[in-house]
Structures are given as structure tokens and as C-alpha cells.
N, C-alpha and C. Protein backbone atom coordinates (compact mmCIF):
# COMPACT_ATOMS: atom_id res chain seq x y z
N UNK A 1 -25.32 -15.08 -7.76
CA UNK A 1 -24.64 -14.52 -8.91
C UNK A 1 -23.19 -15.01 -8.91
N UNK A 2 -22.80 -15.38 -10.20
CA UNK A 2 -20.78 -16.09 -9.82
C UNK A 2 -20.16 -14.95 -10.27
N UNK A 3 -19.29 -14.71 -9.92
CA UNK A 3 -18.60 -14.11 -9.85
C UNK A 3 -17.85 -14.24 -10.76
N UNK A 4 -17.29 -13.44 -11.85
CA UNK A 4 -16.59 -13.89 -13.26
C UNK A 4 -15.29 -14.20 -13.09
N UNK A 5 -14.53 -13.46 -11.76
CA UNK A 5 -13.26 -14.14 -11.57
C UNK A 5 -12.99 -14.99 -10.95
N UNK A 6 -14.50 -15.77 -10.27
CA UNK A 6 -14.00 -17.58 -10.09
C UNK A 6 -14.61 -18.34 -11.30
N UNK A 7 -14.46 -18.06 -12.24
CA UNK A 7 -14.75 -18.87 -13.69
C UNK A 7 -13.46 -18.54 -14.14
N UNK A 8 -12.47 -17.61 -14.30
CA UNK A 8 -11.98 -17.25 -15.26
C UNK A 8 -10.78 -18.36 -14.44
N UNK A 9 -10.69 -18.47 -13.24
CA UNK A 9 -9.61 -19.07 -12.38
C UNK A 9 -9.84 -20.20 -12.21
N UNK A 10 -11.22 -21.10 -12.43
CA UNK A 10 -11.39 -22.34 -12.52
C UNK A 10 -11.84 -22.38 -11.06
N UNK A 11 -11.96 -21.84 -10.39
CA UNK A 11 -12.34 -22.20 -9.12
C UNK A 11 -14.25 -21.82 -8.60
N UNK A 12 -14.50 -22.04 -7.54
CA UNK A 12 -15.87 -22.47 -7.69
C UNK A 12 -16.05 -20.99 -6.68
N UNK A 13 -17.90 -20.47 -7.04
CA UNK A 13 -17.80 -19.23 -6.88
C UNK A 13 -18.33 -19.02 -5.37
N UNK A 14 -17.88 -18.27 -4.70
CA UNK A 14 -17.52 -17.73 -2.99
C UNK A 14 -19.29 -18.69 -2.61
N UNK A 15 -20.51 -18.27 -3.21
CA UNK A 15 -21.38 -19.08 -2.29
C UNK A 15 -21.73 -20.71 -2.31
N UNK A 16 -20.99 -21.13 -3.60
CA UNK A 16 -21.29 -22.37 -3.98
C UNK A 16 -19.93 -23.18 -2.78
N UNK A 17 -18.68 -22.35 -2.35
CA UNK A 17 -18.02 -23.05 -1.92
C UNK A 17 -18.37 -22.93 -0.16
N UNK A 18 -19.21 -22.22 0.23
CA UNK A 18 -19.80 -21.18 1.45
C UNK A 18 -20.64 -22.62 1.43
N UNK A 19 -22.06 -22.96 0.89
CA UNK A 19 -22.65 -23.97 0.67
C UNK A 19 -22.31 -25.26 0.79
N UNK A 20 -20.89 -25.92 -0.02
CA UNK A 20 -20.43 -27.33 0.06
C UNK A 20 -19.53 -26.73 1.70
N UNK A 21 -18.84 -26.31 2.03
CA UNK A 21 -18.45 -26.40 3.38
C UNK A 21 -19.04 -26.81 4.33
N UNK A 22 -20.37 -25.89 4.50
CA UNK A 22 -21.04 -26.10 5.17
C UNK A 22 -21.65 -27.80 5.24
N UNK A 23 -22.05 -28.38 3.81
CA UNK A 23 -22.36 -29.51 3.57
C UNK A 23 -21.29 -30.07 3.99
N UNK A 24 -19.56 -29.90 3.98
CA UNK A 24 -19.02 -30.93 4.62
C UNK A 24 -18.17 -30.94 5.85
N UNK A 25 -18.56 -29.25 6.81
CA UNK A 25 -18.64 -29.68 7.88
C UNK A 25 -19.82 -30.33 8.98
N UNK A 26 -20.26 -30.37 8.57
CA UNK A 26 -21.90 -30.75 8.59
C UNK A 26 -21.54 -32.50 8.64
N UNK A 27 -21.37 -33.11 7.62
CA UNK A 27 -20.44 -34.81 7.47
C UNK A 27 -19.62 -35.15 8.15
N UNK A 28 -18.40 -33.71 8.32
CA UNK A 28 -17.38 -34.14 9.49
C UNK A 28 -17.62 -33.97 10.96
N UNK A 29 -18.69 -33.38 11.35
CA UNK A 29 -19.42 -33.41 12.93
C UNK A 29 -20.42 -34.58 12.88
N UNK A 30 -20.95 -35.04 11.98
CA UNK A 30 -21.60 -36.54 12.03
C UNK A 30 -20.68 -37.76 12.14
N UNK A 31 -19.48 -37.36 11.71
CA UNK A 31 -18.74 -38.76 11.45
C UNK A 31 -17.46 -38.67 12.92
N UNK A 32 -17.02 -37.60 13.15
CA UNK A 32 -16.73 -37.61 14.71
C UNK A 32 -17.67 -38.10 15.81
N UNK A 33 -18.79 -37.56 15.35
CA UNK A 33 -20.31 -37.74 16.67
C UNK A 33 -19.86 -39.75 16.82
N UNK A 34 -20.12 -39.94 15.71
CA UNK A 34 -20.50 -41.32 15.69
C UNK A 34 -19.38 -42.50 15.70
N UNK A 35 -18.47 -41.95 15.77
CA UNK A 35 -16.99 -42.82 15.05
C UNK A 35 -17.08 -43.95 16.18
N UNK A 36 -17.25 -44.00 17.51
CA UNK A 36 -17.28 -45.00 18.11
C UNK A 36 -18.31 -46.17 17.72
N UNK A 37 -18.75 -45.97 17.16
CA UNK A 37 -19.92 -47.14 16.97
C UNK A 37 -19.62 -48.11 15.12
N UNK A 38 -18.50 -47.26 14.98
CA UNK A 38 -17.82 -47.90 13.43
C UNK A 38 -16.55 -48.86 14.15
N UNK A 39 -16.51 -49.88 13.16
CA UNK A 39 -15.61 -51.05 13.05
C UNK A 39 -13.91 -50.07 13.02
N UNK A 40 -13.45 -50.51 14.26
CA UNK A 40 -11.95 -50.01 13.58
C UNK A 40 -11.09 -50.06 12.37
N UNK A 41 -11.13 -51.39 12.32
CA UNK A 41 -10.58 -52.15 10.70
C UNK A 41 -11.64 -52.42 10.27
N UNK A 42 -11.07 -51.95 8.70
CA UNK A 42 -12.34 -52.77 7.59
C UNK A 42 -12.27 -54.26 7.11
N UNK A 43 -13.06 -54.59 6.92
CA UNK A 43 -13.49 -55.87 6.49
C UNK A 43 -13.68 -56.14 5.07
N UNK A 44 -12.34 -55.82 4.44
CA UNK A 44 -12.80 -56.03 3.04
C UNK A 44 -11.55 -56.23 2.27
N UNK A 45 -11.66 -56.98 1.04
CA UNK A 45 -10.66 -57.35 0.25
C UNK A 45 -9.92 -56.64 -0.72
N UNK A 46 -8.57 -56.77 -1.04
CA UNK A 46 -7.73 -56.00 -1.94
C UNK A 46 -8.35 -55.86 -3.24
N UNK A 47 -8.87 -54.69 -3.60
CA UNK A 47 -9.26 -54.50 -4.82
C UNK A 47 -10.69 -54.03 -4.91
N UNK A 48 -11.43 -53.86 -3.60
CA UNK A 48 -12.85 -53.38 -3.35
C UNK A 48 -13.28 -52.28 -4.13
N UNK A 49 -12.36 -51.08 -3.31
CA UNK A 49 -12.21 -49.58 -4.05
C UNK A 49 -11.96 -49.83 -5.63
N UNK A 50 -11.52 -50.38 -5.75
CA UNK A 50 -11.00 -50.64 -7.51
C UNK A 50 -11.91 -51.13 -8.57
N UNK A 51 -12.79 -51.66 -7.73
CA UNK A 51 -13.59 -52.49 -9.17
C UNK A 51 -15.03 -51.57 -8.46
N UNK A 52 -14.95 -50.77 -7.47
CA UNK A 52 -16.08 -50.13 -7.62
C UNK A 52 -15.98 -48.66 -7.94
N UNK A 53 -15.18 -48.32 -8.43
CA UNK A 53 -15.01 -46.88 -9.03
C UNK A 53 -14.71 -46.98 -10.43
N UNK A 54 -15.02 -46.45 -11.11
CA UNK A 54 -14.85 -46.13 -12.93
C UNK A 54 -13.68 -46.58 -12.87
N UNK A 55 -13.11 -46.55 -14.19
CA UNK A 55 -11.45 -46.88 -14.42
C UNK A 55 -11.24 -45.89 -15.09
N UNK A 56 -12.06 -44.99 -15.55
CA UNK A 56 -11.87 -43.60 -16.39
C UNK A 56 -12.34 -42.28 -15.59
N UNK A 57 -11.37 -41.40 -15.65
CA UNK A 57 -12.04 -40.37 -14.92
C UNK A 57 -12.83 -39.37 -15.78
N UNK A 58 -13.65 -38.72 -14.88
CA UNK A 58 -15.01 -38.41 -14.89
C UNK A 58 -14.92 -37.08 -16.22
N UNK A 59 -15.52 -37.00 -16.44
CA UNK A 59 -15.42 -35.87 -17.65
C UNK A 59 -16.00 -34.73 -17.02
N UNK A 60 -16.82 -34.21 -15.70
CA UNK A 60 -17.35 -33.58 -15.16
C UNK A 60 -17.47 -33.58 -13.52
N UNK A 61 -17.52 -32.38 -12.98
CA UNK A 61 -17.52 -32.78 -11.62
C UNK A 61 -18.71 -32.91 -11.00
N UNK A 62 -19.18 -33.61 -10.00
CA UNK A 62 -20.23 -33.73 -9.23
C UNK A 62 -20.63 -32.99 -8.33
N UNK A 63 -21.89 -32.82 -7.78
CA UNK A 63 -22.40 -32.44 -6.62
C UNK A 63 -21.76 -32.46 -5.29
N UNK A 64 -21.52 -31.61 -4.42
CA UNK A 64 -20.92 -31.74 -2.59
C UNK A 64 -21.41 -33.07 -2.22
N UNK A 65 -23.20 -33.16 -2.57
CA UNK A 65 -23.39 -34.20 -1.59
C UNK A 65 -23.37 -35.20 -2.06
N UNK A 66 -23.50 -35.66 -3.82
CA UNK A 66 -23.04 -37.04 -4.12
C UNK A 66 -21.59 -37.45 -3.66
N UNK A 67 -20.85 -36.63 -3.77
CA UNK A 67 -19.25 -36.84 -3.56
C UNK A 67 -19.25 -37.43 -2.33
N UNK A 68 -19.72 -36.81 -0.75
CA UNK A 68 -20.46 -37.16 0.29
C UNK A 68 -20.47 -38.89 0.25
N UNK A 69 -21.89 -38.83 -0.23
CA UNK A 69 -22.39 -39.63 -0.54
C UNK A 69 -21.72 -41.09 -1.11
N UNK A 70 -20.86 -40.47 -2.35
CA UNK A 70 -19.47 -41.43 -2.74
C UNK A 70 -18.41 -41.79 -1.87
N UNK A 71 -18.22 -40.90 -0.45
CA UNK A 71 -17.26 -41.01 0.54
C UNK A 71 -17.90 -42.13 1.38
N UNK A 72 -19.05 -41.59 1.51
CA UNK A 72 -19.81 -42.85 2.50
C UNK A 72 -19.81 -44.21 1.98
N UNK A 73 -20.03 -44.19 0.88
CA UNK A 73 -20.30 -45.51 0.17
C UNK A 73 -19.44 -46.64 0.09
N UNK A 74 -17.90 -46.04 -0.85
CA UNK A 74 -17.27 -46.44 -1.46
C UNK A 74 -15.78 -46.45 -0.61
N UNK A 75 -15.56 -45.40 0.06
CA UNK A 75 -14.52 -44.92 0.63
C UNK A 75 -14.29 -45.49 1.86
N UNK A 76 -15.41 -45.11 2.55
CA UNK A 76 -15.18 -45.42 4.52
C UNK A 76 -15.74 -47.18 4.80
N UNK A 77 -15.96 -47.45 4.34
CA UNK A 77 -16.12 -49.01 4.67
C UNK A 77 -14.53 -49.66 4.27
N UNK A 78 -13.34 -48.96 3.60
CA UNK A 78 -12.35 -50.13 3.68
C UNK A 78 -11.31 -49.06 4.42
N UNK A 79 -11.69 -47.90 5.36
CA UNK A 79 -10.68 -47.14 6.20
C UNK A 79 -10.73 -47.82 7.45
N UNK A 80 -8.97 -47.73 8.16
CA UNK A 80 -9.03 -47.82 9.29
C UNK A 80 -9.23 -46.06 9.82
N UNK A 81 -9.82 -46.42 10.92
CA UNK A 81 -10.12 -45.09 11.94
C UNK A 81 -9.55 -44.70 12.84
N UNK A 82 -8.23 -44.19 12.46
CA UNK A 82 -7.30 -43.92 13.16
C UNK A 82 -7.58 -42.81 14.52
N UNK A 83 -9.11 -42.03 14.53
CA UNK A 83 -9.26 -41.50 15.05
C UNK A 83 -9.93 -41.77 16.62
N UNK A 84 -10.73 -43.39 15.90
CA UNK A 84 -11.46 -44.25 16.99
C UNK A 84 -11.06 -44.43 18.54
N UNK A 85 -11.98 -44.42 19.06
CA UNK A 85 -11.56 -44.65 20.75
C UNK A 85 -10.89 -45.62 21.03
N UNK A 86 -10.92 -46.93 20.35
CA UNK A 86 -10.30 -48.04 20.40
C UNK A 86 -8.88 -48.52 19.56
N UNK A 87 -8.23 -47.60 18.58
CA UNK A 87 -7.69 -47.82 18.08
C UNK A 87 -6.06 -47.35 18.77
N UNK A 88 -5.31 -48.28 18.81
CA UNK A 88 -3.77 -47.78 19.82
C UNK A 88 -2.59 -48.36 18.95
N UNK A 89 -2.34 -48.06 17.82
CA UNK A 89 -1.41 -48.44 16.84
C UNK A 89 -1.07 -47.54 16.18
N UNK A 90 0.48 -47.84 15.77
CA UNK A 90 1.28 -46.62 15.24
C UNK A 90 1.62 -45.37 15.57
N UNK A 91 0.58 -44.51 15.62
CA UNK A 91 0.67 -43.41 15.37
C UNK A 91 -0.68 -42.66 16.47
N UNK A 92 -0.24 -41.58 17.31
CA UNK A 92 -1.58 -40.96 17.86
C UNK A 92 -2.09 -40.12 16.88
N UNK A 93 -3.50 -39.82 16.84
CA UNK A 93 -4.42 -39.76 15.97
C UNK A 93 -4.30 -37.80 16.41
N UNK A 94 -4.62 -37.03 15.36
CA UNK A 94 -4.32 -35.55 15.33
C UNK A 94 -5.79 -35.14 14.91
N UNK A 95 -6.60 -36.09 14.34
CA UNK A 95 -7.50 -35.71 13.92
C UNK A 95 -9.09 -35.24 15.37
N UNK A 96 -8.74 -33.72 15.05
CA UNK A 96 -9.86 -33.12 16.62
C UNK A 96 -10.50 -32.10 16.03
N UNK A 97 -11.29 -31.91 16.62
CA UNK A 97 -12.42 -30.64 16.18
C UNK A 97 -11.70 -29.35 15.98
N UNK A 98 -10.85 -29.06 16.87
CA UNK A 98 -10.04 -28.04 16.56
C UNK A 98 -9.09 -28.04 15.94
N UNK A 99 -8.24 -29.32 15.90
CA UNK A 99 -7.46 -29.63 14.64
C UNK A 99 -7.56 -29.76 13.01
N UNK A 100 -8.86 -30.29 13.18
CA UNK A 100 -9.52 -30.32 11.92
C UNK A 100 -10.16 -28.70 11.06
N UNK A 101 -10.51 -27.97 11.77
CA UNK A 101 -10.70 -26.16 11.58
C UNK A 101 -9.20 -25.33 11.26
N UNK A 102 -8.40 -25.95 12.16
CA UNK A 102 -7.09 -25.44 11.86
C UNK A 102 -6.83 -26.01 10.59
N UNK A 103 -6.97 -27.04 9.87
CA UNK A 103 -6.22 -27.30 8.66
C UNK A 103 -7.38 -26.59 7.81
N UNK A 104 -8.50 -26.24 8.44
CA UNK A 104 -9.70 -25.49 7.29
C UNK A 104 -8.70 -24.22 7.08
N UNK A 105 -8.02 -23.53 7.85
CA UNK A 105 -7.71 -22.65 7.77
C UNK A 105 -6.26 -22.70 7.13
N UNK A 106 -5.18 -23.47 7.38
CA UNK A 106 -4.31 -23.76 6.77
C UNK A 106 -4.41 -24.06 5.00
N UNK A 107 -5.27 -24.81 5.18
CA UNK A 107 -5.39 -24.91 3.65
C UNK A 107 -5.88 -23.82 2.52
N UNK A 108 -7.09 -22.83 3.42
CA UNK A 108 -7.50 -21.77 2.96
C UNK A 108 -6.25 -20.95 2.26
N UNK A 109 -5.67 -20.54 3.67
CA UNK A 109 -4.41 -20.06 3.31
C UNK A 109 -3.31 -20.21 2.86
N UNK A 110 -3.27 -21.28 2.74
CA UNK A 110 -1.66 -22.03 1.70
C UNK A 110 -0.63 -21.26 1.90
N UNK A 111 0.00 -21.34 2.92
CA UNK A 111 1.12 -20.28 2.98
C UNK A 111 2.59 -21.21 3.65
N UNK A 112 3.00 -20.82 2.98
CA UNK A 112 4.73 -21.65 3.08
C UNK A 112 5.73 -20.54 4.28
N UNK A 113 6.14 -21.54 4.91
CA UNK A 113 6.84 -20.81 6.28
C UNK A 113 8.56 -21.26 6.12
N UNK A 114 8.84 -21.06 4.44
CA UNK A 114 10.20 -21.79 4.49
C UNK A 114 11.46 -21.24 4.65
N UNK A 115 11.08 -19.75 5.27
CA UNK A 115 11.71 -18.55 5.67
C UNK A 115 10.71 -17.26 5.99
N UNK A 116 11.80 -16.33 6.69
CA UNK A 116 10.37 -14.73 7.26
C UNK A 116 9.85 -14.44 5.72
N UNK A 117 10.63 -13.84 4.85
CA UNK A 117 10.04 -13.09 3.78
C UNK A 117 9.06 -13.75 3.52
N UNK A 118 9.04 -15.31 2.99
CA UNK A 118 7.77 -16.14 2.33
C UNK A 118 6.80 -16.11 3.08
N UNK A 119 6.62 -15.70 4.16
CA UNK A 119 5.33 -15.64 5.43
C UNK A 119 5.85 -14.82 6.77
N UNK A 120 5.89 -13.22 6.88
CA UNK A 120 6.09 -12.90 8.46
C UNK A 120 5.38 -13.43 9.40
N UNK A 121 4.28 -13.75 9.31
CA UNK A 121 2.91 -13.90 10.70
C UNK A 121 3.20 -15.48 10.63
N UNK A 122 3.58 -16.29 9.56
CA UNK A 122 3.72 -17.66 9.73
C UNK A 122 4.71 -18.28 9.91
N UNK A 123 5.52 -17.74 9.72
CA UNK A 123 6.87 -17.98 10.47
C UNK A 123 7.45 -17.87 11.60
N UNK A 124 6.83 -16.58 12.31
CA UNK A 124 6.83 -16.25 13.60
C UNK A 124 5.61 -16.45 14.44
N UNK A 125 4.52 -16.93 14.02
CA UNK A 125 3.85 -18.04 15.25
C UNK A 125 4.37 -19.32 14.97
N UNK A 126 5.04 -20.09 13.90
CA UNK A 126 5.65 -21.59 13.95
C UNK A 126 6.56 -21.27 15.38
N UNK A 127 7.53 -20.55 15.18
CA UNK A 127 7.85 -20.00 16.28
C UNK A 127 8.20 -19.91 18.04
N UNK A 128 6.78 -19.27 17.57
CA UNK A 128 6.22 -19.10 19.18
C UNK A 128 5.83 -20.41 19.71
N UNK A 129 4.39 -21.09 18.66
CA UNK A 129 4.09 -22.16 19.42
C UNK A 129 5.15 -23.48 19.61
N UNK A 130 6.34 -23.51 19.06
CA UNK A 130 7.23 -24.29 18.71
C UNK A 130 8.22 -24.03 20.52
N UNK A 131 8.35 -23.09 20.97
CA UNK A 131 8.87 -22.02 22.14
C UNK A 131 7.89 -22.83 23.04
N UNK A 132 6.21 -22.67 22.70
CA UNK A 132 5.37 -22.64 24.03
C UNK A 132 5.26 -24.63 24.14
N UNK A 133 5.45 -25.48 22.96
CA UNK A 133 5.83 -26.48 23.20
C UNK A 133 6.97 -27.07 23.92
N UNK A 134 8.06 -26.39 23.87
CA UNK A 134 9.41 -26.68 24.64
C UNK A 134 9.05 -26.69 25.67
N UNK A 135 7.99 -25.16 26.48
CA UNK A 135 7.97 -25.29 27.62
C UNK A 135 6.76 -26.19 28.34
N UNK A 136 5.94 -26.35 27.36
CA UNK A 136 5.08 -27.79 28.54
C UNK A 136 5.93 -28.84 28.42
N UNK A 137 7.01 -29.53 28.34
CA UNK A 137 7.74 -30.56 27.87
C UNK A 137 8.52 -30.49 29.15
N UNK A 138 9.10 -29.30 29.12
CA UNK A 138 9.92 -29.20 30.44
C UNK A 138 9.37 -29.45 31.98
């Protein structure tokens, strides 16, 4: 049953989004499982993504798993994998099982820590763990 105040808000209703989660944590424990056995760099030319996606956007939205499906396809064949076992450039890679749940949750919550009033509980664990970082450093 949807719920009339995720229509009225444009947003998608508590089991349909319960459902695609699941569908795409489900993608993101397949694509960690396996990441070693993918090409670090892609192999492909400027303009790949471009001439294989519409030039008009979509008048409707799609399915969890075509989108999926469109990630696999279209998307991850011209990414580098910054997350890969082999990859040692730029930047260390943040992307972890538990890192990746934490931004499930960050994002859930959208909450701005740009002072106490705008967030007490998020302002004061930035905080703490900011404190408990100083001290493994030392």
C-alpha cells in the first residue's frame, strides 16, 4: 500500500525504497566480493559514456534493477577502481563495508554539523571522533 505522503513529496514509498536497497546492497556486496578480478583502468575512449546514453533525458524513471543493470553496462567498464587491491595512486581509497553503511546512514539523515543548534548529536560525535583521532596519531 503507498503511502499518500510519499506521493504528495515526490519521494518513493517506505517498501518500494526497503526493496531497491536491498537490490542495491545486494550489487554493492557483489561488486566489493569481486573487485579484484576487474581491470583497474578502463580501456576505453573519450566519448564512450556519451554516445551510449540518450542525449535527452528520460521522461520517466526506471526500475532498481535496470538502473543496476545500466550501471553495469554503461558505467563501470570506463571507471577506475579506486577501491582495487592493486591500485596505489592519488588518493587512499575510503570506500569499505563499513564505510559504505555509514554514508547509508549519513545520507538517510542529511544532517549539517555547521554548528551545535543545526545538529546536537552531530556535532558532538564530529567531535569526539575528531578527539579519538588525535589520539591514535599520537
Amino acid at each position: 500500500m503507498t503511502d499518500k505522503s510519499d506521493i504528495e513529496l515526490g519521494d518513493m514509498p517506505a517498501e518500494e525504497l526497503r526493496k531497491c536497497g536491498h537490490q542495491l546492497i545486494d550489487w554493492v556486496a557483489d561488486y566489493m566480493s569481486d573487485l579484484e578480478k576487474r581491470p583497474v583502468f578502463p580501456l576505453v575512449q573519450p566519448g564512450v559514456l556519451k554516445s551510449s546514453l540518450p542525449s535527452s533525458c528520460p521522461e520517466s524513471g526506471e526500475p532498481m534493477r535496470q538502473i543496476l543493470d545500466d550501471v553495469d553496462r554503461f558505467i563501470m567498464p570506463g571507471l577506475v577502481h579506486w577501491n582495487h587491491p592493486s591500485f596505489f595512486a592519488y588518493f587512499t581509497s575510503s570506500g569499505s563495508g563499513p564505510g559504505i553503511l555509514a554514508e547509508l546512514i549519513c545520507s538517510a539523515l542529511n544532517v549539517n554539523t555547521m554548528l551545535w543548534h543545526s545538529s546536537p548529536a552531530a556535532t558532538e560525535l564530529e567531535e569526539i571522533t575528531l578527539a579519538w583521532l588525535r589520539e591514535m596519531t599520537n
